[in-house]
C-alpha atoms as a PDB file:
ATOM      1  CA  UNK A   1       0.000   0.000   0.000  1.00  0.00           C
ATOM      2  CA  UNK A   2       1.105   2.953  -0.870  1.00  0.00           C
ATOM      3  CA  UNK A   3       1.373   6.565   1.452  1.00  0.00           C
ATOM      4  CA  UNK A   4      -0.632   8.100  -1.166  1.00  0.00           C
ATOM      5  CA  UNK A   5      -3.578   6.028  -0.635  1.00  0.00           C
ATOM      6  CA  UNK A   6      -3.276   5.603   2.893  1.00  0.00           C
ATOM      7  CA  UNK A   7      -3.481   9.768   3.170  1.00  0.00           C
ATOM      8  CA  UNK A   8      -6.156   9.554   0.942  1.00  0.00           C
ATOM      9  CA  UNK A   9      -8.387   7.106   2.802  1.00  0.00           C
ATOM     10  CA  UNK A  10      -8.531   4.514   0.326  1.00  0.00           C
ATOM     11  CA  UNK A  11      -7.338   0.814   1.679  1.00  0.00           C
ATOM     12  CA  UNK A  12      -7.447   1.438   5.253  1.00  0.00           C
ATOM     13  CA  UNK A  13      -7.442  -1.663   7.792  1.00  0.00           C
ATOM     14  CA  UNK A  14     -11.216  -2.779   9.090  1.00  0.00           C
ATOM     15  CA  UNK A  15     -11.626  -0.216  11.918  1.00  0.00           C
ATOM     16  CA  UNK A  16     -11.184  -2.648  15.353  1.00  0.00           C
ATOM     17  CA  UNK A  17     -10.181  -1.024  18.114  1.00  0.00           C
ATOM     18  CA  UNK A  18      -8.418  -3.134  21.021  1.00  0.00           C
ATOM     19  CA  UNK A  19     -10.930  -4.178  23.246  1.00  0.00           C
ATOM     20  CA  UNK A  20      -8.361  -3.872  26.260  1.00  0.00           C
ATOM     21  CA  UNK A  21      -7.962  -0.143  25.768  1.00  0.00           C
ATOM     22  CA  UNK A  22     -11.783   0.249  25.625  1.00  0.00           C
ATOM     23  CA  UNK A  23     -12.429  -2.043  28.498  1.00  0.00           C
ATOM     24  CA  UNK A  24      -9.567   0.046  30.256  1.00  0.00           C
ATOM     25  CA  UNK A  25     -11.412   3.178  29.612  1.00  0.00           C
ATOM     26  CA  UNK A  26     -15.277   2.363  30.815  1.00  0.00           C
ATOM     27  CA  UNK A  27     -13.472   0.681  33.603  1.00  0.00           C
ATOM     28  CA  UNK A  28     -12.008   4.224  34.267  1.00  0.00           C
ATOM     29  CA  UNK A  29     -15.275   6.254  33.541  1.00  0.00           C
ATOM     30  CA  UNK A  30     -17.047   3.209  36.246  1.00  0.00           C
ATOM     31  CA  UNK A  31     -14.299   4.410  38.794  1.00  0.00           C
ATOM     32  CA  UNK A  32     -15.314   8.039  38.026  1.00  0.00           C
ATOM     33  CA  UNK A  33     -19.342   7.221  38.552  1.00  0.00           C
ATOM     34  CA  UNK A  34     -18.491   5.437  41.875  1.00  0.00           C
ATOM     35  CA  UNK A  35     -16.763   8.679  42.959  1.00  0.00           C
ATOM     36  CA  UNK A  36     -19.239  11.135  41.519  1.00  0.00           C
ATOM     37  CA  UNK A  37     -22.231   9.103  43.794  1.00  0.00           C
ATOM     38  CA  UNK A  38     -19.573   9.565  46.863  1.00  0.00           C
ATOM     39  CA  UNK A  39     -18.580  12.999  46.777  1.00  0.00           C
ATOM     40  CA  UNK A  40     -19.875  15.236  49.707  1.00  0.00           C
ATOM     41  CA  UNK A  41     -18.992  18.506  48.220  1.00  0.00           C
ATOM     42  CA  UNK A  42     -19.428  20.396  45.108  1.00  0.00           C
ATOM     43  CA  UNK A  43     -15.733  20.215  44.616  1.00  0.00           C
ATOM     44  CA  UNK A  44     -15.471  16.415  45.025  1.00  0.00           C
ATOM     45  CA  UNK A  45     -18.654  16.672  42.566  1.00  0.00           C
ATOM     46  CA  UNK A  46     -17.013  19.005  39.514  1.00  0.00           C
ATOM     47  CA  UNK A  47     -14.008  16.747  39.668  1.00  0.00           C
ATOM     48  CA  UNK A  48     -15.342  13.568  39.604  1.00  0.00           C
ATOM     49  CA  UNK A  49     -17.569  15.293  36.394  1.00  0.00           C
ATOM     50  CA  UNK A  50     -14.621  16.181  35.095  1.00  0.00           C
ATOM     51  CA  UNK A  51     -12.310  12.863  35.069  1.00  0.00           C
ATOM     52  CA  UNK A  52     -16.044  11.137  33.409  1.00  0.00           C
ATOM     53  CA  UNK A  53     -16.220  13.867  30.839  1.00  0.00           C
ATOM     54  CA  UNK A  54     -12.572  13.476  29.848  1.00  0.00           C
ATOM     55  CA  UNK A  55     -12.409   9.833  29.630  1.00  0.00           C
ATOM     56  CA  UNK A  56     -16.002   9.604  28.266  1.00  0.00           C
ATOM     57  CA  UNK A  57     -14.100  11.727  25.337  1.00  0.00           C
ATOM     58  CA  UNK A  58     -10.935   9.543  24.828  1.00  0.00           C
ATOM     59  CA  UNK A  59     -13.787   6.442  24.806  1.00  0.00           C
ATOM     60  CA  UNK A  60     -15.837   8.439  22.037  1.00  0.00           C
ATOM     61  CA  UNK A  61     -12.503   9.286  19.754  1.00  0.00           C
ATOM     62  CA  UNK A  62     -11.266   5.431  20.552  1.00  0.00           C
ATOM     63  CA  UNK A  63     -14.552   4.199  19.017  1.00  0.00           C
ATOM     64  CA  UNK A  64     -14.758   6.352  16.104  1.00  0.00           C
ATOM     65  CA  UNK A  65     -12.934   6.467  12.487  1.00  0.00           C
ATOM     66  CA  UNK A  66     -10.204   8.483  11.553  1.00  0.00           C
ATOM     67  CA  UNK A  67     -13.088   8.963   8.664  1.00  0.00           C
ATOM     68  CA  UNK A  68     -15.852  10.138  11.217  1.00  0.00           C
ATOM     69  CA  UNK A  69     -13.654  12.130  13.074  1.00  0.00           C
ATOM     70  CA  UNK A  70     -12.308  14.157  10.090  1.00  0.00           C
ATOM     71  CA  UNK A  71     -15.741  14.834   8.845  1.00  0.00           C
ATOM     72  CA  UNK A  72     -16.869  15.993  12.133  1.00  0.00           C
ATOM     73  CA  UNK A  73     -14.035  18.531  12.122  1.00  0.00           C
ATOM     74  CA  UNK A  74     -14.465  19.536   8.713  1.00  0.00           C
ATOM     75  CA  UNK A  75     -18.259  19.782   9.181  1.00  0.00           C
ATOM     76  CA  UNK A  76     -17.809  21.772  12.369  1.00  0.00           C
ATOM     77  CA  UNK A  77     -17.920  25.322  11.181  1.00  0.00           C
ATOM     78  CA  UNK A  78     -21.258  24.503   9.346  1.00  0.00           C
ATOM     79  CA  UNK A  79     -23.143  24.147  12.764  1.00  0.00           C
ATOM     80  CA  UNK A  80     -22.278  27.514  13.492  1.00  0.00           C
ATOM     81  CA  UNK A  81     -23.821  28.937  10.398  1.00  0.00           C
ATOM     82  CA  UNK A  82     -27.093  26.774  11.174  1.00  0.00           C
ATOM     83  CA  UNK A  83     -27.370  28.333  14.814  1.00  0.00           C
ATOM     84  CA  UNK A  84     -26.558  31.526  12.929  1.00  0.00           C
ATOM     85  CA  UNK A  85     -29.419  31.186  11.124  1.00  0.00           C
ATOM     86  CA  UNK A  86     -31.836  30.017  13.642  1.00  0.00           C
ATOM     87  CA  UNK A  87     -31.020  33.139  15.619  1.00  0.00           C
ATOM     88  CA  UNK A  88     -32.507  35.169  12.462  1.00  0.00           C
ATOM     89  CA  UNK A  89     -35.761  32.877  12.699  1.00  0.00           C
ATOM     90  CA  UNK A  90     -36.167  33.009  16.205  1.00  0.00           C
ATOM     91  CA  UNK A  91     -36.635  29.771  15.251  1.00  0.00           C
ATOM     92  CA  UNK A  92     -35.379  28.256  19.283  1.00  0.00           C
ATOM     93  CA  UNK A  93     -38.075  30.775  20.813  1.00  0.00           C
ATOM     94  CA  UNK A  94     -40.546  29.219  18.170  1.00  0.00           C
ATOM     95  CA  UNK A  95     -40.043  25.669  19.944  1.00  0.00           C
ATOM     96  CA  UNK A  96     -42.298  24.986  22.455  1.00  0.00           C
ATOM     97  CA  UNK A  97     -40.469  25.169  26.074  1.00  0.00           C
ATOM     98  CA  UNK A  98     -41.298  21.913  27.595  1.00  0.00           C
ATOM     99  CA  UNK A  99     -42.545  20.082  24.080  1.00  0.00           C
ATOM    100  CA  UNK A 100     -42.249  19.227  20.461  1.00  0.00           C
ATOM    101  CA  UNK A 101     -42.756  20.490  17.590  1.00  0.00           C
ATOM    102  CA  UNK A 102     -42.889  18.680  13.905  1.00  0.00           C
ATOM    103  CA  UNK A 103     -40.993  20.578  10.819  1.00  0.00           C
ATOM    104  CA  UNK A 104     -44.408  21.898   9.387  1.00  0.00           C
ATOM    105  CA  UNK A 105     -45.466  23.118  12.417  1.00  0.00           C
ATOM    106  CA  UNK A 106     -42.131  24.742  12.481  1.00  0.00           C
ATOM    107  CA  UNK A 107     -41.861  26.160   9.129  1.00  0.00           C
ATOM    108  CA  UNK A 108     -45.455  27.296   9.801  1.00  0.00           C
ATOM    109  CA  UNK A 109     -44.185  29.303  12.911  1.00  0.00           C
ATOM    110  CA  UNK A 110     -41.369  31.089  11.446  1.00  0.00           C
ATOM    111  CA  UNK A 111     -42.434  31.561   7.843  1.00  0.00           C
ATOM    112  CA  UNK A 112     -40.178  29.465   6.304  1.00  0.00           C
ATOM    113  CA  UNK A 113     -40.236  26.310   3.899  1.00  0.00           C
ATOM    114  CA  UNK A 114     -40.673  22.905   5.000  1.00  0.00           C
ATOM    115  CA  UNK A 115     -37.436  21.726   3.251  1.00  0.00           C
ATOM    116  CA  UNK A 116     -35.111  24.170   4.652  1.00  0.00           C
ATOM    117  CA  UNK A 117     -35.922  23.940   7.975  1.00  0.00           C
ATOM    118  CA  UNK A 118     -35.724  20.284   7.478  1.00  0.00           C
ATOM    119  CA  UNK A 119     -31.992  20.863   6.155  1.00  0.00           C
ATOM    120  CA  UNK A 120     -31.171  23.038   9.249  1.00  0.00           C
ATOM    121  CA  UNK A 121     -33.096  21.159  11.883  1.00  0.00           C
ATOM    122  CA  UNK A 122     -31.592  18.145  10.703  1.00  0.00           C
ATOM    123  CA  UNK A 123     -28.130  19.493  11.362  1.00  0.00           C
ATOM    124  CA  UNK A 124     -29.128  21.104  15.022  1.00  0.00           C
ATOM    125  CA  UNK A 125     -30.163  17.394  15.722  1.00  0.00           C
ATOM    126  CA  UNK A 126     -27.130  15.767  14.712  1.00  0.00           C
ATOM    127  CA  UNK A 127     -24.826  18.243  17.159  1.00  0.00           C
ATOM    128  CA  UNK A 128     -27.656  17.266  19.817  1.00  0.00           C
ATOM    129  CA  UNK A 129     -28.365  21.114  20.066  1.00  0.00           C
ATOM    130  CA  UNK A 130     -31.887  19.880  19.594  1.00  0.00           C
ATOM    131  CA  UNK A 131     -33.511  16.505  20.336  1.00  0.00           C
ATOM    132  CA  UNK A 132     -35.203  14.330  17.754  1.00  0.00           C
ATOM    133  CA  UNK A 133     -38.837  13.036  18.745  1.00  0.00           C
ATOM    134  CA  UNK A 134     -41.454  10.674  16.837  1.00  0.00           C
ATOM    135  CA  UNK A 135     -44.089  11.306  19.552  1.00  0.00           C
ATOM    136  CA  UNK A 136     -47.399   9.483  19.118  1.00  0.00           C
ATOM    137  CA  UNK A 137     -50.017   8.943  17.702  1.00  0.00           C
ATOM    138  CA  UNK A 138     -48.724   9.730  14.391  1.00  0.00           C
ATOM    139  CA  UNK A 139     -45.009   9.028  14.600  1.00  0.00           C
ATOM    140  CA  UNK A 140     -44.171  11.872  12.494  1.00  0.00           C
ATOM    141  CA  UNK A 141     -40.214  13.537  13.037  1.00  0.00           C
ATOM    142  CA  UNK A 142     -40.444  16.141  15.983  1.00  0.00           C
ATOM    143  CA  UNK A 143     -37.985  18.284  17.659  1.00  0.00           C
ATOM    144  CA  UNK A 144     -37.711  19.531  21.527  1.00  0.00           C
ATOM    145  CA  UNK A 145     -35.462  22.266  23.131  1.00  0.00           C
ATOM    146  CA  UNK A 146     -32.547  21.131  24.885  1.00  0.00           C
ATOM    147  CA  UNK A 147     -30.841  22.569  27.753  1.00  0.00           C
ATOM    148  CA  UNK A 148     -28.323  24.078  24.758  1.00  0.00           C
ATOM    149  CA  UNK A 149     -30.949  25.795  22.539  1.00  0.00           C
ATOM    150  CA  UNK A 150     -32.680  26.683  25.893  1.00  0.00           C
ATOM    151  CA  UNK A 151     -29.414  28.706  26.801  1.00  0.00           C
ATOM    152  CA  UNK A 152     -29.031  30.087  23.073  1.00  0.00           C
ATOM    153  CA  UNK A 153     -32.276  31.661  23.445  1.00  0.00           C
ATOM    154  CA  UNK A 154     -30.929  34.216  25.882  1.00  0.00           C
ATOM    155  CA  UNK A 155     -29.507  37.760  24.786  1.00  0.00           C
ATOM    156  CA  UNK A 156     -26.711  37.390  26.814  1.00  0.00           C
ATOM    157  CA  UNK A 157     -26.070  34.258  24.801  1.00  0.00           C
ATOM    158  CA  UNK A 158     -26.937  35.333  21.277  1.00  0.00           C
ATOM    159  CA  UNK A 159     -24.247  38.446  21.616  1.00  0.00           C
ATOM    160  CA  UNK A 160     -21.635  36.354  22.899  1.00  0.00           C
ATOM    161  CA  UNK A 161     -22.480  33.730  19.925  1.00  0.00           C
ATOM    162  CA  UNK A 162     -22.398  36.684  17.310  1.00  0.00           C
ATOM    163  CA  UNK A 163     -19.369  38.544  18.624  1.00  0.00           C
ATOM    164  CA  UNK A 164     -17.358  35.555  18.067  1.00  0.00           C
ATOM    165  CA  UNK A 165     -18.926  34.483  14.501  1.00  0.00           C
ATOM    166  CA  UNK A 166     -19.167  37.955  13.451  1.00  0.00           C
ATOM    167  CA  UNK A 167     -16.562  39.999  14.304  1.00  0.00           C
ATOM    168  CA  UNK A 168     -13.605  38.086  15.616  1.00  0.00           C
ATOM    169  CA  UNK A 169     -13.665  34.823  13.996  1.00  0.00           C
ATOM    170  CA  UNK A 170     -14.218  36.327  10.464  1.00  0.00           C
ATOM    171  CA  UNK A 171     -11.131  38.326  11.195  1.00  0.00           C
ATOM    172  CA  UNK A 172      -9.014  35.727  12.337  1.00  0.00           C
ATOM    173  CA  UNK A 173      -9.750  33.538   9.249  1.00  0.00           C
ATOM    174  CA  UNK A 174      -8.949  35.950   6.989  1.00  0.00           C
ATOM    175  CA  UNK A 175      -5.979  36.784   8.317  1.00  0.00           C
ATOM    176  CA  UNK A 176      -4.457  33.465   8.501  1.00  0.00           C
ATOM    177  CA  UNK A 177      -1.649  32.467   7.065  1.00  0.00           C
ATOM    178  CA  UNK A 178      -0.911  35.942   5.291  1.00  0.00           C
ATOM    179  CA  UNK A 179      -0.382  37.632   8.805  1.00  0.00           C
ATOM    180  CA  UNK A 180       2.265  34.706  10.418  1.00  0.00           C
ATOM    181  CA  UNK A 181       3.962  34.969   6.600  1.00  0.00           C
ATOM    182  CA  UNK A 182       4.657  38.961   7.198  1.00  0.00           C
ATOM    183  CA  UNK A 183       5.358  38.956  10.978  1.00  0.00           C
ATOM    184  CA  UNK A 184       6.662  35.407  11.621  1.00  0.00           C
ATOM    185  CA  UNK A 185       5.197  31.932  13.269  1.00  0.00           C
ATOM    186  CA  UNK A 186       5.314  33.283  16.140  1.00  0.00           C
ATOM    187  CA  UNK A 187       2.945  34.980  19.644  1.00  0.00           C
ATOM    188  CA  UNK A 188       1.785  38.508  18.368  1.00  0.00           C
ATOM    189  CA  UNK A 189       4.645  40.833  20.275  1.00  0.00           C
ATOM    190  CA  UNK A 190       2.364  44.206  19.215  1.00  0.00           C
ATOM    191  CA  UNK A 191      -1.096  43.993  20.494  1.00  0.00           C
ATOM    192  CA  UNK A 192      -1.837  47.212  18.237  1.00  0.00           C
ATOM    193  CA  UNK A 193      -0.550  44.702  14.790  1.00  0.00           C
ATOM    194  CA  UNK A 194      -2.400  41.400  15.777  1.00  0.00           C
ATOM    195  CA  UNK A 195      -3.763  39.234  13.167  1.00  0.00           C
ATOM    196  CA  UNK A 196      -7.676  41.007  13.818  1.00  0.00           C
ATOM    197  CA  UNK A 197      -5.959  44.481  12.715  1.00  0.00           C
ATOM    198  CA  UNK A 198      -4.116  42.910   9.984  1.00  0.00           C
ATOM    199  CA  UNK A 199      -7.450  41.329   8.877  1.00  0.00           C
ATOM    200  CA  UNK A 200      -8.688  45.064   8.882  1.00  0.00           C
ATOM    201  CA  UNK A 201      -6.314  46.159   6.594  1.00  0.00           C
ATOM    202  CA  UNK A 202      -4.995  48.987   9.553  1.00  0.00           C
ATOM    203  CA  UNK A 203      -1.826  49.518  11.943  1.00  0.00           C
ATOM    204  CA  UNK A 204      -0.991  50.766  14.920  1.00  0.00           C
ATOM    205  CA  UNK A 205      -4.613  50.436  16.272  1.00  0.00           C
ATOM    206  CA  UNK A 206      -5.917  48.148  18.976  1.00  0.00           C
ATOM    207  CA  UNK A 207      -9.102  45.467  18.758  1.00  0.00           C
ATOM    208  CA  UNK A 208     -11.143  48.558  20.723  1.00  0.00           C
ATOM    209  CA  UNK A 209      -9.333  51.304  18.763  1.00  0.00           C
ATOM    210  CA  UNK A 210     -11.388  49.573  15.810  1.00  0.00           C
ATOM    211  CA  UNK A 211     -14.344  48.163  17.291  1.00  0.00           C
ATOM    212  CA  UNK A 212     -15.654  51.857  18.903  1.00  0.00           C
ATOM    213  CA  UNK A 213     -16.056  52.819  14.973  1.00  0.00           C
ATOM    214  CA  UNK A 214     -18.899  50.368  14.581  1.00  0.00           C
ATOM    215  CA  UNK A 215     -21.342  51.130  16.828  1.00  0.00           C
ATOM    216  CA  UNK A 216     -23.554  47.642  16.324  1.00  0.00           C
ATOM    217  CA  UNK A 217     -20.067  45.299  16.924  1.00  0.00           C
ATOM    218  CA  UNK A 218     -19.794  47.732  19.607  1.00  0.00           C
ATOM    219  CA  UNK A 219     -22.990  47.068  21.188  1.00  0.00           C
ATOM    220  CA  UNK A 220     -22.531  43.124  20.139  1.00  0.00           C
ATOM    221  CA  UNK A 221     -19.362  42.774  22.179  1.00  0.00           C
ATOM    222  CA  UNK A 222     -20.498  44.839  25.277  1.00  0.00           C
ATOM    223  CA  UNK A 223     -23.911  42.964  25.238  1.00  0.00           C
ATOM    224  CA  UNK A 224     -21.699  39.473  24.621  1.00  0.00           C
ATOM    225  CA  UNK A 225     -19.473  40.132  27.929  1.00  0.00           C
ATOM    226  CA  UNK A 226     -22.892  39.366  30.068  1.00  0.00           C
ATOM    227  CA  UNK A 227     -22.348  35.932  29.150  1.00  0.00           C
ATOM    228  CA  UNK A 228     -20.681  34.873  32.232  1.00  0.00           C
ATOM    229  CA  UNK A 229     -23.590  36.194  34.715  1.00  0.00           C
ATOM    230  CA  UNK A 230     -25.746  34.080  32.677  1.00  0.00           C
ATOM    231  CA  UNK A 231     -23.331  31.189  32.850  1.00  0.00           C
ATOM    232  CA  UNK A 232     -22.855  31.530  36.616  1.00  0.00           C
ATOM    233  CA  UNK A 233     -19.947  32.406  37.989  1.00  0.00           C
ATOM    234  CA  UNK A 234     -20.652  31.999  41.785  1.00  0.00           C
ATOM    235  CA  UNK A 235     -18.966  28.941  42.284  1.00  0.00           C
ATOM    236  CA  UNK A 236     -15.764  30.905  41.135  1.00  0.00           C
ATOM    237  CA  UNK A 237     -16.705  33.886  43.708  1.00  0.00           C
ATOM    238  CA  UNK A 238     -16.501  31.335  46.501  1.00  0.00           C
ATOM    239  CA  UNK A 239     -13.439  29.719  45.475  1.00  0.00           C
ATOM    240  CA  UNK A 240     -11.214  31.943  47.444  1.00  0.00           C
ATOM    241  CA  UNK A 241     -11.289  33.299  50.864  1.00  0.00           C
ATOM    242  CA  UNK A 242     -12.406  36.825  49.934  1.00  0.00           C
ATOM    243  CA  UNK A 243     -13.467  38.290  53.033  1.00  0.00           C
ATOM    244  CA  UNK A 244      -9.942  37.629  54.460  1.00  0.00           C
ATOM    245  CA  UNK A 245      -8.438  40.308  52.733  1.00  0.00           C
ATOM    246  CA  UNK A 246      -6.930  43.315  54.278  1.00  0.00           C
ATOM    247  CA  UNK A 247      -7.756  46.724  52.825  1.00  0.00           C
ATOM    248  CA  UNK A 248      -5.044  48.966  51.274  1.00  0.00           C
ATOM    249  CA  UNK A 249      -4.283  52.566  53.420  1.00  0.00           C
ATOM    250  CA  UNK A 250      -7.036  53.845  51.587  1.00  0.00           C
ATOM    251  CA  UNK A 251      -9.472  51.401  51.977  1.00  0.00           C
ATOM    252  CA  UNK A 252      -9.362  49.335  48.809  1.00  0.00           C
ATOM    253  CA  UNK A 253      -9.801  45.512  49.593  1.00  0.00           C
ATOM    254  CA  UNK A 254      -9.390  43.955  45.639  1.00  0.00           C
ATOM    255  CA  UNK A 255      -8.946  45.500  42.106  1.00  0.00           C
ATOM    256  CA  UNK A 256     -10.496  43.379  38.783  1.00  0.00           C
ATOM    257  CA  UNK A 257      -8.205  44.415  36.741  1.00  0.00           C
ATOM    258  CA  UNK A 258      -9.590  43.984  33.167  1.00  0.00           C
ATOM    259  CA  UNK A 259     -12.975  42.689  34.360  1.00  0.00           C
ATOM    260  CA  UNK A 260     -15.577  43.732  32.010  1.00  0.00           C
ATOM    261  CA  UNK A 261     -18.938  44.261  32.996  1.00  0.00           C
ATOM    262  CA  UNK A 262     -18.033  43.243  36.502  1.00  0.00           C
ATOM    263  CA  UNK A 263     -19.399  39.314  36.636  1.00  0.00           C
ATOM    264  CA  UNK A 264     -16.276  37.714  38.957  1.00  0.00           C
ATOM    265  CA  UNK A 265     -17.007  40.786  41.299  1.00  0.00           C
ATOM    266  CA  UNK A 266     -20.577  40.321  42.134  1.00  0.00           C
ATOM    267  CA  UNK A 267     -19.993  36.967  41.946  1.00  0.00           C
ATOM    268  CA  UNK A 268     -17.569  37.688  45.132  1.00  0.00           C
ATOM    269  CA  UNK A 269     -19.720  40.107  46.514  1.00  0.00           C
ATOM    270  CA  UNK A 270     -22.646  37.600  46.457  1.00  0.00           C
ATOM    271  CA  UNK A 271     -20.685  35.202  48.543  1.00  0.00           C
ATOM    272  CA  UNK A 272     -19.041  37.604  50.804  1.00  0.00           C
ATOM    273  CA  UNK A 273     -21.666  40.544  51.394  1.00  0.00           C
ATOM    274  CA  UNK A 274     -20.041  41.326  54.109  1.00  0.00           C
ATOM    275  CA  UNK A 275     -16.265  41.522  52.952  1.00  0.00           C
ATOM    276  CA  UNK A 276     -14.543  44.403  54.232  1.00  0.00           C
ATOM    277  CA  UNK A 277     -12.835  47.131  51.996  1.00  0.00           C
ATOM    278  CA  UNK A 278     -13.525  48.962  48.542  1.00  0.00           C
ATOM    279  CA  UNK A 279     -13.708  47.110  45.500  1.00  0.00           C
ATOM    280  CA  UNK A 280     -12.782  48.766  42.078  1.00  0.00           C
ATOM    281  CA  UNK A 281     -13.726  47.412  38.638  1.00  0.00           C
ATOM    282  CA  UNK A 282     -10.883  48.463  36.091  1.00  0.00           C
ATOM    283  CA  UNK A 283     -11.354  48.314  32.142  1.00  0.00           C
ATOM    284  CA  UNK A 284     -11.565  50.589  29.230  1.00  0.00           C
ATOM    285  CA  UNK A 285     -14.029  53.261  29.167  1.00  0.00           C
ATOM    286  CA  UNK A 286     -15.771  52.037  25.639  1.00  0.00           C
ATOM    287  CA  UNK A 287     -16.122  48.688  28.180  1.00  0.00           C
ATOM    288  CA  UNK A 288     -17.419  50.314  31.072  1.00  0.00           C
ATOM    289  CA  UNK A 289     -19.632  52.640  29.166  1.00  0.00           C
ATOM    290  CA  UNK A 290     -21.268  49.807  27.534  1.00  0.00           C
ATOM    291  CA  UNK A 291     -23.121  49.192  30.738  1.00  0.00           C
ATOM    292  CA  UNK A 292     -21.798  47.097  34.407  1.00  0.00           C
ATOM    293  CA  UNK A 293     -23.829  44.492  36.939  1.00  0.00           C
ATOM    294  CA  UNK A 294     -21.753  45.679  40.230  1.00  0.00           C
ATOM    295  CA  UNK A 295     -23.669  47.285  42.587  1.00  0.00           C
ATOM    296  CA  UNK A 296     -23.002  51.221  43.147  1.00  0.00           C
ATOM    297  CA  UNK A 297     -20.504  50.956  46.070  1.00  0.00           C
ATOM    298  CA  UNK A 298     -18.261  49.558  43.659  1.00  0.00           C
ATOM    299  CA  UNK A 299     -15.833  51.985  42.345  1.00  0.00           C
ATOM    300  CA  UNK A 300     -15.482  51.995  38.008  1.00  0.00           C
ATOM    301  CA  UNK A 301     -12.034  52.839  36.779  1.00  0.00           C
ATOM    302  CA  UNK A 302     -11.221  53.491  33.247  1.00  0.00           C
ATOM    303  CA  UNK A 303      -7.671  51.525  32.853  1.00  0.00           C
ATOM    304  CA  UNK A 304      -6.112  50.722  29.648  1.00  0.00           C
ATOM    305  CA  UNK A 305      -3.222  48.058  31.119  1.00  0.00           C
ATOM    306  CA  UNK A 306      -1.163  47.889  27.559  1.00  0.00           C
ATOM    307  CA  UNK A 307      -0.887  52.214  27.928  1.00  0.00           C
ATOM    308  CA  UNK A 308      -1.109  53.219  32.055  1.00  0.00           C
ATOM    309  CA  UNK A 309      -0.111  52.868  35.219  1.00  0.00           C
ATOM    310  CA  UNK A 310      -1.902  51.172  37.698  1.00  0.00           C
ATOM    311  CA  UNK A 311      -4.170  54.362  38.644  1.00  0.00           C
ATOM    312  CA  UNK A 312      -4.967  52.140  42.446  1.00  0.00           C
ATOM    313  CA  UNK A 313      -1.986  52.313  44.670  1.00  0.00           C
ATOM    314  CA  UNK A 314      -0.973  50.630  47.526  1.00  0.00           C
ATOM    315  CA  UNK A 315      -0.779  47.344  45.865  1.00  0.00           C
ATOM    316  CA  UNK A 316      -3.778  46.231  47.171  1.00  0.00           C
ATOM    317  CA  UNK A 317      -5.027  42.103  45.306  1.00  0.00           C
ATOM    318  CA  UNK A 318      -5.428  41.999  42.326  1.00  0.00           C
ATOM    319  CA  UNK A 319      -7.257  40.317  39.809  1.00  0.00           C
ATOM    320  CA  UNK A 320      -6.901  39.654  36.362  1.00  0.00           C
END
C-alpha cells in the first residue's frame, strides 16, 4: 500500500479497536461514577464530572474512524452557520419550552419552507443542540429544546455567539496564514498589529481602537461580555477566601483588573456581602460605558493596562 492512498483514505485496515484499551477506559469512567455518587462537596462533585467527561471523550474518539472524526471537524464550522441562522428565525423561541414540535409546524411558525428547515433542523439534531422526537399517535419527526438551545435563546447568549462568529472569527480567518507569513510563526509581540488588525487592513490600532467605529459590533461585544452572569460564575466567587483580605491605606480591599462588565465581582460580593474594603472594577471606558452588573458601592475605573499605570496604589489584590 502505498502513502498516497493511505493519506487519501482509500485501503485502510477494518476499523477494530483493542478491546483492552476500551475495556480500560469504561473501567475508568465506572471508577469516576463510583466517585461522583460519593462525593460530599461540590468540589469532590465538579471533579469527579470532570475525570467522566474526559475519559467519556478519549472512549468516544477510541470508538470512532479516523473517517468520522475528520468529517466531524471539517463539518464543524457549518453548525455555526445553522445556529446563525436560527437566531434570524427566532426559530429556538418558536419551539415549544417543555414540548415538540414537527418541521411543518415549524416552518409554519417562522415563515419558512418545510425543506429548509428540514436541512437546518436536521443538522441542530445531529450536534444534539436539539432533540429528535417521533411522539405518538402519528409518529411523524419532531424536535424539543434542549438545555443548549434553551441557553441560546438568551440575549446574553446570542451576543456572545455573534461577537465571536461575526466579528472576531471572520477576522481571524482571513488573516491566517498571510499575517504569520509577514510577521513570523510566532505569539503577536504588538497587540496594536495582531492578526484582527491585519485582517482590517490597519496599523498601529488596537481590537477597541477599531471596534468603537462600529457602533452595532460595539454594542454586540459589550452585550456578549454578560455571558458569564448568565453562565454563573458563583462557584468561582466562593473559590477563594475573599473576606480575608486586608484593605489597602485607603481602603481598597481587591482590584479586577480587566474585568468587564463586573461578573467575577458580584460573583464575590454575592458570597461575601459582608467583605470588608472597597472594590474597584478596572477596564476601558468604551467597556465600562457599555453598561456594568456591580452594585453602586463599587468603584469603576477606566484603565487601559497595555498604555497606564496602575491608577490604584498601595498594591492592594489583584485580579486579572
Amino acid at each position: 500500500m502505498s502513502r498516497l492512498e493511505t493519506a487519501s483514505g482509500q485501503g485502510l485496515p477494518p476499523f477494530e479497536p483493542p478491546v483492552e484499551i476500551l475495556s480500560s477506559l469504561s473501567d475508568s469512567i465506572q471508577a469516576a461514577l463510583a466517585q461522583y455518587a460519593a462525593a460530599s462537596t461540590p468540589q469532590e462533585k465538579a471533579s469527579a464530572l470532570k475525570a467522566i467527561q474526559a475519559t467519556s471523550s478519549k472512549l468516544s474518539t477510541a470508538t470512532s474512524p479516523i473517517q468520522q472524526q475528520f468529517m466531524e471537524l471539517n463539518n464543524r464550522p457549518y453548525l455555526n452557520v445553522a445556529v446563525r441562522i436560527a437566531f434570524e428565525l427566532s426559530l429556538f423561541e418558536a419551539i415549544p419550552q417543555f414540548g415538540h414540535i414537527t418541521i411543518k409546524e415549524l416552518a409554519d411558525e417562522i415563515n419558512a419552507s418545510e425543506e429548509f428547515i428540514f436541512r437546518l433542523v436536521r443538522v441542530l439534531g445531529a450536534f444534539e443542540i436539539l432533540e429528535v422526537t417521533y411522539p405518538p399517535p402519528n409518529h411523524l419527526m419532531s424536535f424539543a429544546l434542549t438545555p443548549m438551545s434553551r441557553l441560546l435563546i438568551s440575549p446574553a447568549a446570542k451576543a456572545s455567539f455573534r461577537n465571536h462568529f461575526e466579528i472576531l472569527l471572520p477576522a481571524h480567518l482571513s488573516s491566517v496564514p498571510g499575517y504569520f507569513h509577514k510577521h513570523g510563526f510566532k505569539s503577536p509581540e504588538d497587540f496594536k498589529n495582531v492578526p484582527f488588525t491585519f485582517a482590517h487592513g490597519t496599523q498601529d490600532e488596537d481590537f477597541f481602537d477599531l471596534l468603537v467605529k462600529d457602533e452595532n459590533k460595539l454594542k454586540i461585544f459589550n452585550d456578549a461580555m454578560a455571558i458569564m452572569a448568565v453562565l454563573g460564575l458563583k462557584p468561582l466567587g466562593s473559590l477563594f477566601a475573599f473576606d480575608k483580605l486586608v484593605p489597602n491605606e485607603d481602603g481598597v480591599a481587591l482590584v479586577d483588573i480587566g474585568g468587564g462588565k463586573g461578573q467575577m465581582l458580584k460573583a464575590i460580593q454575592e458570597a461575601y456581602p459582608k467583605m470588608k474594603g472597597k472594590l474597584v472594577l478596572e477596564d476601558l471606558k468604551v467597556v465600562l460605558d457599555g453598561g456594568v452588573v456591580v452594585s453602586e458601592d463599587v468603584k469603576l475605573q477606566t484603565y487601559d493596562f497595555f498604555k497606564e499605570v496602575q491608577p490604584i496604589k498601595g498594591k492592594p489584590p489583584y485580579v486579572k
